[in-house]
Structure formats: structure tokens, C-alpha cells
C-alpha atoms as a PDB file:
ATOM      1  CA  UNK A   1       9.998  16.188  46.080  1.00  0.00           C
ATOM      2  CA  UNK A   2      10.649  17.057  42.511  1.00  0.00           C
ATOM      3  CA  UNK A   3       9.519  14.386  39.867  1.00  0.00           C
ATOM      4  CA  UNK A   4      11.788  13.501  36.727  1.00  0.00           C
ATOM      5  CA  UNK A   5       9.772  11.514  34.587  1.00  0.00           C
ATOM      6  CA  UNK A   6       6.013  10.173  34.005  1.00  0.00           C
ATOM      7  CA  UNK A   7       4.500   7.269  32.967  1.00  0.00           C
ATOM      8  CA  UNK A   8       1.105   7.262  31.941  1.00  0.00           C
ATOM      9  CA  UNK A   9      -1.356   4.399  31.498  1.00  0.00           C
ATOM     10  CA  UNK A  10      -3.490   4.679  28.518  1.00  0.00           C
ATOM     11  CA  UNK A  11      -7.349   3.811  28.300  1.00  0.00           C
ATOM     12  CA  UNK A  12      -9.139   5.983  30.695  1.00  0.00           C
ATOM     13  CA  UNK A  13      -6.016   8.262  31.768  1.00  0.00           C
ATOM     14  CA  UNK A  14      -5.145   9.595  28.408  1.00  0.00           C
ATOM     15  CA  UNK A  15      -6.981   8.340  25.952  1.00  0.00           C
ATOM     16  CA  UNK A  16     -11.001   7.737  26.523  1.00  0.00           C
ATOM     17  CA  UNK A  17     -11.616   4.432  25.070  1.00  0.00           C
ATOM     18  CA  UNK A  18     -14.425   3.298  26.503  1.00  0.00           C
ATOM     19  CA  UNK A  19     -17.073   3.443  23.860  1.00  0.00           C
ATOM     20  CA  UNK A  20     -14.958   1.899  21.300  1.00  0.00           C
ATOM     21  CA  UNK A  21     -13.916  -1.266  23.496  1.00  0.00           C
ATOM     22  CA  UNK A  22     -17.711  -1.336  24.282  1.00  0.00           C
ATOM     23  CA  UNK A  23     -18.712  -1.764  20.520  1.00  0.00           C
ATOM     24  CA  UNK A  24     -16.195  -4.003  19.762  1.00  0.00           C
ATOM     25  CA  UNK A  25     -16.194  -6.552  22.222  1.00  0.00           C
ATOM     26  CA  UNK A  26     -20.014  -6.507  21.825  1.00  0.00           C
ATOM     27  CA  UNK A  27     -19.636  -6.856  18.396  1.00  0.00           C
ATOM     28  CA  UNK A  28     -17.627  -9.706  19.016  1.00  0.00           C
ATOM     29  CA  UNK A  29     -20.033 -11.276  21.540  1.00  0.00           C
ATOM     30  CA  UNK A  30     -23.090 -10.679  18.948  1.00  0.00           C
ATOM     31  CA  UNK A  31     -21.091 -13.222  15.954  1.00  0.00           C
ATOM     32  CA  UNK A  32     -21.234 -15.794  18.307  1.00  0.00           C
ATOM     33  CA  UNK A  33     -24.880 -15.190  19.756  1.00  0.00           C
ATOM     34  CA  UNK A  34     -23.719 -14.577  22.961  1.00  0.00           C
ATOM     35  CA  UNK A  35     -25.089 -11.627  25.333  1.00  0.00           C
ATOM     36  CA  UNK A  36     -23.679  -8.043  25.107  1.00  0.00           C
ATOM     37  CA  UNK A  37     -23.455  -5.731  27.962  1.00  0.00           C
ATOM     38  CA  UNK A  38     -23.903  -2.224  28.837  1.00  0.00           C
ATOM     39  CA  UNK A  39     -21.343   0.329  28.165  1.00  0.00           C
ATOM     40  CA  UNK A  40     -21.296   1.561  31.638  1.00  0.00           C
ATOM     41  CA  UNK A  41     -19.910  -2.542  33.185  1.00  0.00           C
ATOM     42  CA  UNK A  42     -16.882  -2.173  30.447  1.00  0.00           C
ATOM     43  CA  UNK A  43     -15.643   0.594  33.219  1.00  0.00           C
ATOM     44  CA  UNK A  44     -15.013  -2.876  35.452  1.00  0.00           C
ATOM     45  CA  UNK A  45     -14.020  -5.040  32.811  1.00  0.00           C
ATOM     46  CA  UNK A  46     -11.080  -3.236  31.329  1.00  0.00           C
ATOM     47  CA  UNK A  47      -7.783  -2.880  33.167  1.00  0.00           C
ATOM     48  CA  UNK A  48      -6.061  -6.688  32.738  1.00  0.00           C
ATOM     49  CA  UNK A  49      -5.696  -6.471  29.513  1.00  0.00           C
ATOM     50  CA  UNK A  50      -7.262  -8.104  26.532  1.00  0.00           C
ATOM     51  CA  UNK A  51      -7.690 -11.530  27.499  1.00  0.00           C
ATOM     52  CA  UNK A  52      -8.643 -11.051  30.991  1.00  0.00           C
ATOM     53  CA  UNK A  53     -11.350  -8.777  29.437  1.00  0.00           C
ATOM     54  CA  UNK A  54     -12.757 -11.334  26.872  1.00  0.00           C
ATOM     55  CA  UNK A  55     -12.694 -13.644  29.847  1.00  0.00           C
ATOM     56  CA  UNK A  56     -14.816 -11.337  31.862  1.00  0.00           C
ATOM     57  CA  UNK A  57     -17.460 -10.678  29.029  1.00  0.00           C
ATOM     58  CA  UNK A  58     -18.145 -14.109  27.730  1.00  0.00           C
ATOM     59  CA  UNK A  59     -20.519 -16.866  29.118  1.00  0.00           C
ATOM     60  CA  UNK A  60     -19.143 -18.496  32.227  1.00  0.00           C
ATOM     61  CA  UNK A  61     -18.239 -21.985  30.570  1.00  0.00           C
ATOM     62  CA  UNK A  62     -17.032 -20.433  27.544  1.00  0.00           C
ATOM     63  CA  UNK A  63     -15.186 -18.382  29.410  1.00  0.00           C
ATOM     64  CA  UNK A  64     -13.445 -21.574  31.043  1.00  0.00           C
ATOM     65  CA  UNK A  65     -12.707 -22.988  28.008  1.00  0.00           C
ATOM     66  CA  UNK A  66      -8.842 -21.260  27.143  1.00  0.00           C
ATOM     67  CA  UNK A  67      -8.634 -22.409  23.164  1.00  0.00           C
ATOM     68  CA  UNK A  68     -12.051 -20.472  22.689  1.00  0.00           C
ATOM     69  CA  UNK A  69     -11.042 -17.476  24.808  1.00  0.00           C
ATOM     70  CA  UNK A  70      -7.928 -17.083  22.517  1.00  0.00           C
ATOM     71  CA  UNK A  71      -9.889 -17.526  19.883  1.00  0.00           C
ATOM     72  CA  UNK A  72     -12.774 -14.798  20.913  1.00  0.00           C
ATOM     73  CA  UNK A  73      -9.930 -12.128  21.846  1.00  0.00           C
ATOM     74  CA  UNK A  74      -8.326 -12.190  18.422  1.00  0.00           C
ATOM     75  CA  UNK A  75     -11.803 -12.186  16.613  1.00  0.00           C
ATOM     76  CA  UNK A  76     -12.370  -8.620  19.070  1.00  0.00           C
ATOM     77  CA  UNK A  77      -8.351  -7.370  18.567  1.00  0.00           C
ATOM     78  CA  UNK A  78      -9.797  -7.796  14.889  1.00  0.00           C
ATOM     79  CA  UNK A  79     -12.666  -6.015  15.373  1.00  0.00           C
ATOM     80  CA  UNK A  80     -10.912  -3.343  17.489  1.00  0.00           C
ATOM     81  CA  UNK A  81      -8.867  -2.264  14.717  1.00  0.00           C
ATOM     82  CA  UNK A  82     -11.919  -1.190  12.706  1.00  0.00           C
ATOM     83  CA  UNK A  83     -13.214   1.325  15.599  1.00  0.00           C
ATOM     84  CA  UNK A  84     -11.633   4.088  16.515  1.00  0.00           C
ATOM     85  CA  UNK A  85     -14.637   7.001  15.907  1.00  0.00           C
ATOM     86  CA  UNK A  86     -15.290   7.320  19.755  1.00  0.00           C
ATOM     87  CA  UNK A  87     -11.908   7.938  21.125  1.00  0.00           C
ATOM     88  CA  UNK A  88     -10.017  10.631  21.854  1.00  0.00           C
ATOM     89  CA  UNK A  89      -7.532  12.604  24.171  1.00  0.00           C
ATOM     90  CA  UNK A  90      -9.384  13.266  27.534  1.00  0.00           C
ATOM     91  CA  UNK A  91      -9.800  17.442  27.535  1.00  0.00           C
ATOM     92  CA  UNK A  92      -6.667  19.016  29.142  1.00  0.00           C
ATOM     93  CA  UNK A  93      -4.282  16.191  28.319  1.00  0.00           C
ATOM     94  CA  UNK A  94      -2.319  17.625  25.327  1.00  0.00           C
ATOM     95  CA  UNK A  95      -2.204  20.362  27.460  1.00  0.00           C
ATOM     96  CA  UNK A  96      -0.596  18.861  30.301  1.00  0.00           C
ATOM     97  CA  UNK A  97       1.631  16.849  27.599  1.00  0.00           C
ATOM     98  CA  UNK A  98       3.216  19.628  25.987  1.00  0.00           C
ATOM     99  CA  UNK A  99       4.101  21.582  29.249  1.00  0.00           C
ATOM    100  CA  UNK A 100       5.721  18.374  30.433  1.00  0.00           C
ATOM    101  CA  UNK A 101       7.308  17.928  27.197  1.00  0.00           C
ATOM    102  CA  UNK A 102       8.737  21.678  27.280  1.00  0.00           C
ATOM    103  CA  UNK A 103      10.032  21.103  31.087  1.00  0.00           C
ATOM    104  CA  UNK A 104      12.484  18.182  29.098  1.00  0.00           C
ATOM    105  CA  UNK A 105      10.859  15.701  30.944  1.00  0.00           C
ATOM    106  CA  UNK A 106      10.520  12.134  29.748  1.00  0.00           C
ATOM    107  CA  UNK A 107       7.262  10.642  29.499  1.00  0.00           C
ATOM    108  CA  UNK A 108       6.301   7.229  28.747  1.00  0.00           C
ATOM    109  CA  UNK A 109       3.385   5.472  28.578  1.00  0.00           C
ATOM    110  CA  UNK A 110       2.791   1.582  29.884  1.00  0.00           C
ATOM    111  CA  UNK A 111      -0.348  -0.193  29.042  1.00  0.00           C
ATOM    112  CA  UNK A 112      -2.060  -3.667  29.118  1.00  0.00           C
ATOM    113  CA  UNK A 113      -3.813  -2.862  25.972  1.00  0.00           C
ATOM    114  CA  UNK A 114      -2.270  -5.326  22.729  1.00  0.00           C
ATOM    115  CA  UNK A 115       0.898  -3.365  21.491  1.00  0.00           C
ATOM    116  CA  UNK A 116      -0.193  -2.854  18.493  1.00  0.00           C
ATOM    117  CA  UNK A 117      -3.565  -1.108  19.265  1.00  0.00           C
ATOM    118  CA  UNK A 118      -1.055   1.033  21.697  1.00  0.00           C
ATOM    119  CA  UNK A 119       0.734   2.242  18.534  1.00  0.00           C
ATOM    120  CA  UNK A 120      -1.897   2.985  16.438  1.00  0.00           C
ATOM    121  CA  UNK A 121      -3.690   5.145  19.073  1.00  0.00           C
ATOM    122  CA  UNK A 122      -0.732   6.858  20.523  1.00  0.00           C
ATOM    123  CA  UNK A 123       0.262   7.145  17.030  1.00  0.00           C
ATOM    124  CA  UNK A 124      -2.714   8.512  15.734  1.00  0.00           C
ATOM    125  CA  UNK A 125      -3.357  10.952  18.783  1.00  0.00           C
ATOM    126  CA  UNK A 126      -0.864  12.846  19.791  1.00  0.00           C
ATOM    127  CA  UNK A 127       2.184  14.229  17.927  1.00  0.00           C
ATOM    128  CA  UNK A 128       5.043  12.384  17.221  1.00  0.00           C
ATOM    129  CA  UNK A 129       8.030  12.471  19.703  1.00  0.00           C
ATOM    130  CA  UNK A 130       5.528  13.219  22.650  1.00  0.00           C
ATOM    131  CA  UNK A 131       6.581   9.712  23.899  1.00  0.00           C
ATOM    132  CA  UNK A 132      10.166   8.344  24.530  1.00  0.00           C
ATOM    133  CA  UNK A 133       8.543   4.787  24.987  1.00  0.00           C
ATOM    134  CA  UNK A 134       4.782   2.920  24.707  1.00  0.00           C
ATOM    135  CA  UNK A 135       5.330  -0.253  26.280  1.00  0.00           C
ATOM    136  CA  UNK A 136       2.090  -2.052  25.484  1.00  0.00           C
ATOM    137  CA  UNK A 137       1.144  -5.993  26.072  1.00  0.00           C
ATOM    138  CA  UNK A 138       4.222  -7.869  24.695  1.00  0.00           C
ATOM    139  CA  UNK A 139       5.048 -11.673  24.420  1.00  0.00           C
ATOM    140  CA  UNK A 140       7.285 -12.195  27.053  1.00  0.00           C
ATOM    141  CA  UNK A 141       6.650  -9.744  29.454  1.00  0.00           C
ATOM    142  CA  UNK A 142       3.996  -9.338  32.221  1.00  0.00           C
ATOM    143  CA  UNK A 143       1.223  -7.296  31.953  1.00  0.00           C
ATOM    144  CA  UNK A 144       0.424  -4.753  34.960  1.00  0.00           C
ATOM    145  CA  UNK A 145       0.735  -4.680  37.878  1.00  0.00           C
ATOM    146  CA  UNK A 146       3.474  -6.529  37.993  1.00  0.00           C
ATOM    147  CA  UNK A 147       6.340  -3.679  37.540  1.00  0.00           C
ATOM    148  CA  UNK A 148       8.629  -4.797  35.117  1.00  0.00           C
ATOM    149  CA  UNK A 149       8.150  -2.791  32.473  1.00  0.00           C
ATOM    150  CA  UNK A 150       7.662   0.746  33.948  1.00  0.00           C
ATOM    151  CA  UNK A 151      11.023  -0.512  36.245  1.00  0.00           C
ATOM    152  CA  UNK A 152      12.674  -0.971  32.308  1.00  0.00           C
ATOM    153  CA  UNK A 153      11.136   1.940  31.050  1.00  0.00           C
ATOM    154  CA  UNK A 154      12.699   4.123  34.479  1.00  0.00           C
ATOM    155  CA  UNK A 155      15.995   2.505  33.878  1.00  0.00           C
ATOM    156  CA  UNK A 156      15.672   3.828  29.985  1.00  0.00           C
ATOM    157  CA  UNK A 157      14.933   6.961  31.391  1.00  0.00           C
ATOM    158  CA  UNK A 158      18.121   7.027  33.886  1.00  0.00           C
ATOM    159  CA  UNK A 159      15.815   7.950  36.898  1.00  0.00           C
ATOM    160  CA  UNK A 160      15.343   6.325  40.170  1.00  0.00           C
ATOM    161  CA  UNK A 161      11.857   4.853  40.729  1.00  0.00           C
ATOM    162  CA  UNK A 162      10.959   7.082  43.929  1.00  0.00           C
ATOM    163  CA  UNK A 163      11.758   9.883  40.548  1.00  0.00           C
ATOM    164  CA  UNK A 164       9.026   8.784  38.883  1.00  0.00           C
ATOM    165  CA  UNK A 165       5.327   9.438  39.092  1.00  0.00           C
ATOM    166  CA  UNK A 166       2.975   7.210  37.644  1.00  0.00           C
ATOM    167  CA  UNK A 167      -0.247   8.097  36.429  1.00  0.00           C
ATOM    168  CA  UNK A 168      -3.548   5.633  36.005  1.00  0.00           C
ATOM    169  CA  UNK A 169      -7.335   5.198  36.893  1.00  0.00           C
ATOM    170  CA  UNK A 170      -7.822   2.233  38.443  1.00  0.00           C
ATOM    171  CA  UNK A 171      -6.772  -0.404  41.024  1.00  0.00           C
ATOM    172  CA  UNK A 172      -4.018  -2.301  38.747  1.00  0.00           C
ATOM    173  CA  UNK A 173      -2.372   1.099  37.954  1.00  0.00           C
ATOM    174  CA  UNK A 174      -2.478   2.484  41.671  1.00  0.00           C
ATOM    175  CA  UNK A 175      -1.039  -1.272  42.268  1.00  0.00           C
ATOM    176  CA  UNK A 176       1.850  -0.899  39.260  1.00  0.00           C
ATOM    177  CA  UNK A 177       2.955   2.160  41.100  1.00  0.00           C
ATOM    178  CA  UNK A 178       3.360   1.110  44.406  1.00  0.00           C
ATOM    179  CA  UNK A 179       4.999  -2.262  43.427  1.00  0.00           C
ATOM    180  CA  UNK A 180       7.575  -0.280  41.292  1.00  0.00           C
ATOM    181  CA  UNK A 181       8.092   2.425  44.143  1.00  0.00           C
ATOM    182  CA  UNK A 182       6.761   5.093  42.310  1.00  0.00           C
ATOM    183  CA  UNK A 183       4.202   7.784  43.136  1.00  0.00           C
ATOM    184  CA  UNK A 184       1.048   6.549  42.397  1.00  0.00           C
ATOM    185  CA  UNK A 185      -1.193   9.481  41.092  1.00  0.00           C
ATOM    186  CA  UNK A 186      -5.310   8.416  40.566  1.00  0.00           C
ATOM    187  CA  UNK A 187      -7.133  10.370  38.310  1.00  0.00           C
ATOM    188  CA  UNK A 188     -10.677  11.158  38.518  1.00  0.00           C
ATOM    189  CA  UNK A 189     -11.808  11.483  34.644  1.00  0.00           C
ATOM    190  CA  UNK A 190     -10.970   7.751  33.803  1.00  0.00           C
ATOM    191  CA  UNK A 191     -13.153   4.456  34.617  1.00  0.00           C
ATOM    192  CA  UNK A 192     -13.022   4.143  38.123  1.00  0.00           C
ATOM    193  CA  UNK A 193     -13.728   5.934  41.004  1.00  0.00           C
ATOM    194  CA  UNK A 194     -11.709   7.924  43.864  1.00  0.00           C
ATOM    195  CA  UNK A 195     -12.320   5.641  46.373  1.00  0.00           C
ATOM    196  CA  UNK A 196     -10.832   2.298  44.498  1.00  0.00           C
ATOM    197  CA  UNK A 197      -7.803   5.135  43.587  1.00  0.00           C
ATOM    198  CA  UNK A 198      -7.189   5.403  47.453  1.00  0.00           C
ATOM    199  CA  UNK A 199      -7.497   2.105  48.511  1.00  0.00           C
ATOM    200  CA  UNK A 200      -4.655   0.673  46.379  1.00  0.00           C
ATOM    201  CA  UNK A 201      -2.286   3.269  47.543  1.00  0.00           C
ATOM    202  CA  UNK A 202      -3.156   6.503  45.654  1.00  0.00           C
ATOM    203  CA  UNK A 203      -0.857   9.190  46.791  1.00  0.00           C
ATOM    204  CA  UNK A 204      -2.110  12.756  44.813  1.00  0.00           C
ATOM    205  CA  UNK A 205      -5.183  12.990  42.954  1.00  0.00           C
ATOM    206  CA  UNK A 206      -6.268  14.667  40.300  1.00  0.00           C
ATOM    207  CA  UNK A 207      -9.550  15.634  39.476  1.00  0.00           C
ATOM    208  CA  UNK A 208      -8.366  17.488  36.119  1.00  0.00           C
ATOM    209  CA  UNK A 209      -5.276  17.285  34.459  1.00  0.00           C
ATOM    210  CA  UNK A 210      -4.568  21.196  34.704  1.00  0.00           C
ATOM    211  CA  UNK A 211      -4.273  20.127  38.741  1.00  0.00           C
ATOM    212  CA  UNK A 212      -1.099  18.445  38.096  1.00  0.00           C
ATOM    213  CA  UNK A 213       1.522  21.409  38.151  1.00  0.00           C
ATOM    214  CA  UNK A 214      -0.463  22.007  41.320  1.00  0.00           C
ATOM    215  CA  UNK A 215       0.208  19.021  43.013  1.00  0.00           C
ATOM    216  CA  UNK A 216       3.737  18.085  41.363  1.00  0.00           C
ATOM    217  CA  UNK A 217       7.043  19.707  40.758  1.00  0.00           C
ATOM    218  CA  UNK A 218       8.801  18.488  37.783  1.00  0.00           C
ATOM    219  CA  UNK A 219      12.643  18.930  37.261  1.00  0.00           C
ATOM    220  CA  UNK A 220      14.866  18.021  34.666  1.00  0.00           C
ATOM    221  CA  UNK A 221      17.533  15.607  35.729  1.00  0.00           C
END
């Protein structure tokens, strides 16, 4: 089967965020007194996007309360904005980008992180044009894994989903895949392990990104 476009998710597939999130939503937790919590439990916490996140790091009853989490997540989007020091392209990935890119293939990217964080870090990371689309959290639109958007961002493309291979590293993105009929490729360098990859319907996987062009043909439609 060749493959005629990818879609990428972000944090922990492209872009290692993990340390940043970490400081921020502890930072966030600390101005109200609350608990923080260890870098390494942010691996479980992220994937659902922002608000499912704050709901997952506050106290329990706080956490039940909806006007406060609203309130919490924009005081840690605020805080977010201010930390960017710790992330970074995974190693390999701009690699793997720009042969893509030269192959004429479109490439998107489809996240649950707040669009406009998704900007600013695709943006600020990789050079401009790399992209055709960043679909990112977006009033209006369901977050992942429902399959909306990467189905809208295929139709963009003018591929058929079973075209389109569909890269994350964790359970929601294996999920997104399959519920859009896409190939769901895991990767191993992101927040999650292989086993979680496998179990929600993980079809290749790639313990490096220079494995892809192993695993994959890519064709221009």
C-alpha cells in the first residue's frame, strides 16, 4: 500500500512537550495551594486536551466543580505561553519532515492542544510551509478521537482515508486513526508505551522516526 498524506499529532510525536506542560500546570496548581505532581504522571495526564488535563491534576472536588476548572485551565493556557525553554523537535523528526516534504506529500498535523499554543509551537519549530494544515482545539469542533477533523483535513488534502497514515503516541491517537480509517502508526519516543499503542489498534510501529521509509511507501497522488 502506498500512503499519500500524514497527519501527525503533536505533543509527544513531534514535538517533546512534556517538561514544559509539567511546569506549567504545576505552576498553576502552586497559586492556588494545591498539590503538584511529578513530571513522569503528566505522561498519563496529557492526551484529552487542556481541560480534561486540568481536570485530571486538580483536587477531586475542585475538579467537579466546572466554573473553577475553566477558570484553572485559562490561568495554566496563561502560564503555558510563558514556557517554552524545554521543548523541542524529537531527534530525527525534521529529518523525516523534509524527506516527506520533498516526496510532495502533504502533511498535516491534528492536535488537542489549544490552537493557539499549536501555532506558536509549530510556528516556532519547524520551517514555514512544512505544514498544509494544524488543526488544533477549536470552538466548535471535537477534540480527538472523534475523527472529524483529520476526516476535514483528508478531504483538504483530496485523499481517501485508507490514503492516509496517521501518526501519534498514545491511546486517543491510535483511537483517531482507526475511527477515521486511517493507518494508525504508534511511536515509541512519545509518552506512552508500545503496549497501550497495540491495544487501540496500532498497525506499524516505530521505534525511531528514520524507521518510517522502512515501514511505509509514500507516493504522490
Amino acid at each position: 500500500m502506498q500512503y499519500r498524506a500524514a497527519i501527525f499529532d503533536l505533543d509527544g510525536t513531534l514535538v517533546d512537550t512534556l517538561e514544559d506542560l509539567a511546569i506549567s500546570v504545576n505552576e498553576m496548581l502552586a497559586s492556588y495551594g494545591f498539590p503538584t505532581h511529578p513530571l513522569d504522571e503528566y505522561r498519563y495526564y496529557l492526551g484529552n486536551g487542556s481541560k480534561k488535563l486540568i481536570e485530571r491534576t486538580l483536587p477531586k472536588e475542585k475538579a467537579a466543580d466546572e466554573a473553577f476548572v475553566i477558570e484553572a485551565m485559562k490561568r495554566y493556557q496563561a502560564v503555558y505561553e510563558h514556557h517554552r525553554d524545554h521543548t523541542g523537535p524529537f531527534p530525527g523528526i525534521q529529518a523525516m519532515l523534509d524527506k516527506l516534504k520533498a516526496q510532495g506529500i502533504p502533511m498535516g498535523v491534528c492536535t488537542n492542544k489549544h490552537q493557539q499554543a499549536a501555532d506558536e509551537i509549530i510556528g516556532g519549530m519547524f520551517p514555514a510551509g512544512t505544514f498544509t494544515t494544524v488543526m488544533g482545539d477549536r470552538p466548535g469542533l471535537p477534540i480527538k478521537p472523534d475523527p472529524k477533523k483529520v476526516l476535514m483535513m483528508a478531504k483538504e488534502y483530496g485523499v481517501r482515508p485508507e490514503e492516509v497514515a496517521y501518526f501519534g503516541d498514545t491511546s486517543v491517537d491510535m483511537d483517531t486513526a482507526v475511527n477515521a480509517g486511517f493507518l494508525p502508526v504508534g511511536v515509541l519516543w512519545g509518552f506512552r508505551p508500545e503496549k497501550e499503542l497495540v491495544e487501540h489498534g496500532a498497525k506499524v510501529i516505530l521505534a525511531s522516526p528514520e524507521e518510517l521509509f522502512e515501514k511505509l511507501t509514500f507516493a504522490k497522488g
